[in-house]
Protein backbone atom coordinates (compact mmCIF):
# COMPACT_ATOMS: atom_id res chain seq x y z
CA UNK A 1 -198.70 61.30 -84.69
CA UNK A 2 -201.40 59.66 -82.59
CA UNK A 3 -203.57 62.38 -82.30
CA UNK A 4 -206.63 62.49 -84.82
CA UNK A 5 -208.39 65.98 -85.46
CA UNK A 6 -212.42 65.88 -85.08
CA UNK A 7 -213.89 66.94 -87.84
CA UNK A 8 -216.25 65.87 -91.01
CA UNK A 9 -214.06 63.30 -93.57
CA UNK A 10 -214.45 64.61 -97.24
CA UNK A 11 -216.32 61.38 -98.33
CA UNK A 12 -218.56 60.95 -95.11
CA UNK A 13 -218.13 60.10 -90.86
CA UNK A 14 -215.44 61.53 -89.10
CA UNK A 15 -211.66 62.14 -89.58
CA UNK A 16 -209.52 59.61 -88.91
CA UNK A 17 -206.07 59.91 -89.23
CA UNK A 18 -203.81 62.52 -88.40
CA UNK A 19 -199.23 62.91 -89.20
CA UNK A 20 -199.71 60.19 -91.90
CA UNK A 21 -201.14 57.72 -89.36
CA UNK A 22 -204.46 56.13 -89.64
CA UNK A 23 -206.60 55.04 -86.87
CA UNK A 24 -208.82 52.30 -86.78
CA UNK A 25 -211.15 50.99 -84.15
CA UNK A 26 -212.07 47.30 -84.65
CA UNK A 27 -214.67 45.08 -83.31
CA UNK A 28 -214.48 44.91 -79.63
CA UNK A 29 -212.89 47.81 -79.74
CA UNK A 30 -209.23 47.83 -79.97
CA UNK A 31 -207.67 50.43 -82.12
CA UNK A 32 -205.04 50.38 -84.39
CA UNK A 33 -202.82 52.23 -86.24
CA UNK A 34 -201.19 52.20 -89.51
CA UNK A 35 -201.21 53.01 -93.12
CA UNK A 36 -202.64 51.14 -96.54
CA UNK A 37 -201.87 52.18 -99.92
CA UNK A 38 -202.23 51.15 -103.99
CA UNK A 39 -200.09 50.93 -106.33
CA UNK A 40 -200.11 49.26 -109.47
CA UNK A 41 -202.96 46.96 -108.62
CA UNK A 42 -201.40 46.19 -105.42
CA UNK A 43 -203.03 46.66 -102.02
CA UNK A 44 -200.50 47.23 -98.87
CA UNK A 45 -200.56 48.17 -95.02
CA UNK A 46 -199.43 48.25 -92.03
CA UNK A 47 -201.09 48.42 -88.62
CA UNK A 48 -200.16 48.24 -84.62
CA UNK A 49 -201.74 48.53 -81.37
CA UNK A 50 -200.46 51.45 -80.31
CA UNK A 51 -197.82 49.30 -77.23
CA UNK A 52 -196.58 47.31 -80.53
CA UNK A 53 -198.15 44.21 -78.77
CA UNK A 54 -199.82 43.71 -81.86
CA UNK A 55 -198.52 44.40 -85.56
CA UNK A 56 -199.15 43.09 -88.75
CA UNK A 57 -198.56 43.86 -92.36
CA UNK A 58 -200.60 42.82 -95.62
CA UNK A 59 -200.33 43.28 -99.23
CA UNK A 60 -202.89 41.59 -101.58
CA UNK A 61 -204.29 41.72 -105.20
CA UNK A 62 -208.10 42.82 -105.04
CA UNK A 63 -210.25 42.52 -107.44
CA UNK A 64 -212.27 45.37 -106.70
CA UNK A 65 -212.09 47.82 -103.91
CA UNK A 66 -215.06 50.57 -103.94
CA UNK A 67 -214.68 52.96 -101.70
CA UNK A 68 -213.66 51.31 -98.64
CA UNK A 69 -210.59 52.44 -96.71
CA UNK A 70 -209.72 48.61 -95.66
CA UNK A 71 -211.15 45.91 -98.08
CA UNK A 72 -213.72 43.47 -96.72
CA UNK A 73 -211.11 40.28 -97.08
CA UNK A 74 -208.59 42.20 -95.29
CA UNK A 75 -210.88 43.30 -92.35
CA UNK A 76 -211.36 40.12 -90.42
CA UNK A 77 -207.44 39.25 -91.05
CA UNK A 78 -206.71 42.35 -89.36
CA UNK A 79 -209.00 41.76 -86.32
CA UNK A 80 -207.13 38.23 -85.67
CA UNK A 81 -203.90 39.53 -85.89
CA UNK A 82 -204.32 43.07 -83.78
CA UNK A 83 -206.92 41.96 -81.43
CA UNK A 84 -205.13 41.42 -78.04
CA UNK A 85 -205.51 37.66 -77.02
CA UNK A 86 -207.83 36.88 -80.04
């Protein structure tokens, strides 16, 4: 589950997830892994280090979302939460 093929991503960069896990390095460089997904207006994910030191799980109401794989509100939330003694 935690290994990512290397290869192009359909809408530009690099794959980057793999058995229905997605993999995300943050600033400093800790990366997580997890899954988002929309439904009925309703964003949702999950997300670990990959020792479980770290977890958290979100689900908000955006008003827009573009193209983005993580929305820019949710972004810094997730870099307190999984960042290791942040």
């Amino acid at each position: 589950m935690f290994r990512v093929p290397d290869g192009p991503y359909v809408r530009g960069g690099r794959t980057f997830c793999g058995a229905g896990l997605d993999s995300m390095v943050l600033p400093g460089g800790t990366t997580v892994w997890g899954v988002a997904g929309v439904v009925h207006g309703y964003l949702s994910g999950i997300g670990a280090t990959r020792d479980l030191a770290c977890r958290a799980v979100y689900m908000m109401s955006p008003r827009t979302r573009g193209n983005l794989r993580v929305p820019p509100t949710v972004q810094p939330l997730l870099t307190a939460a999984l960042t290791p003694g942040h």
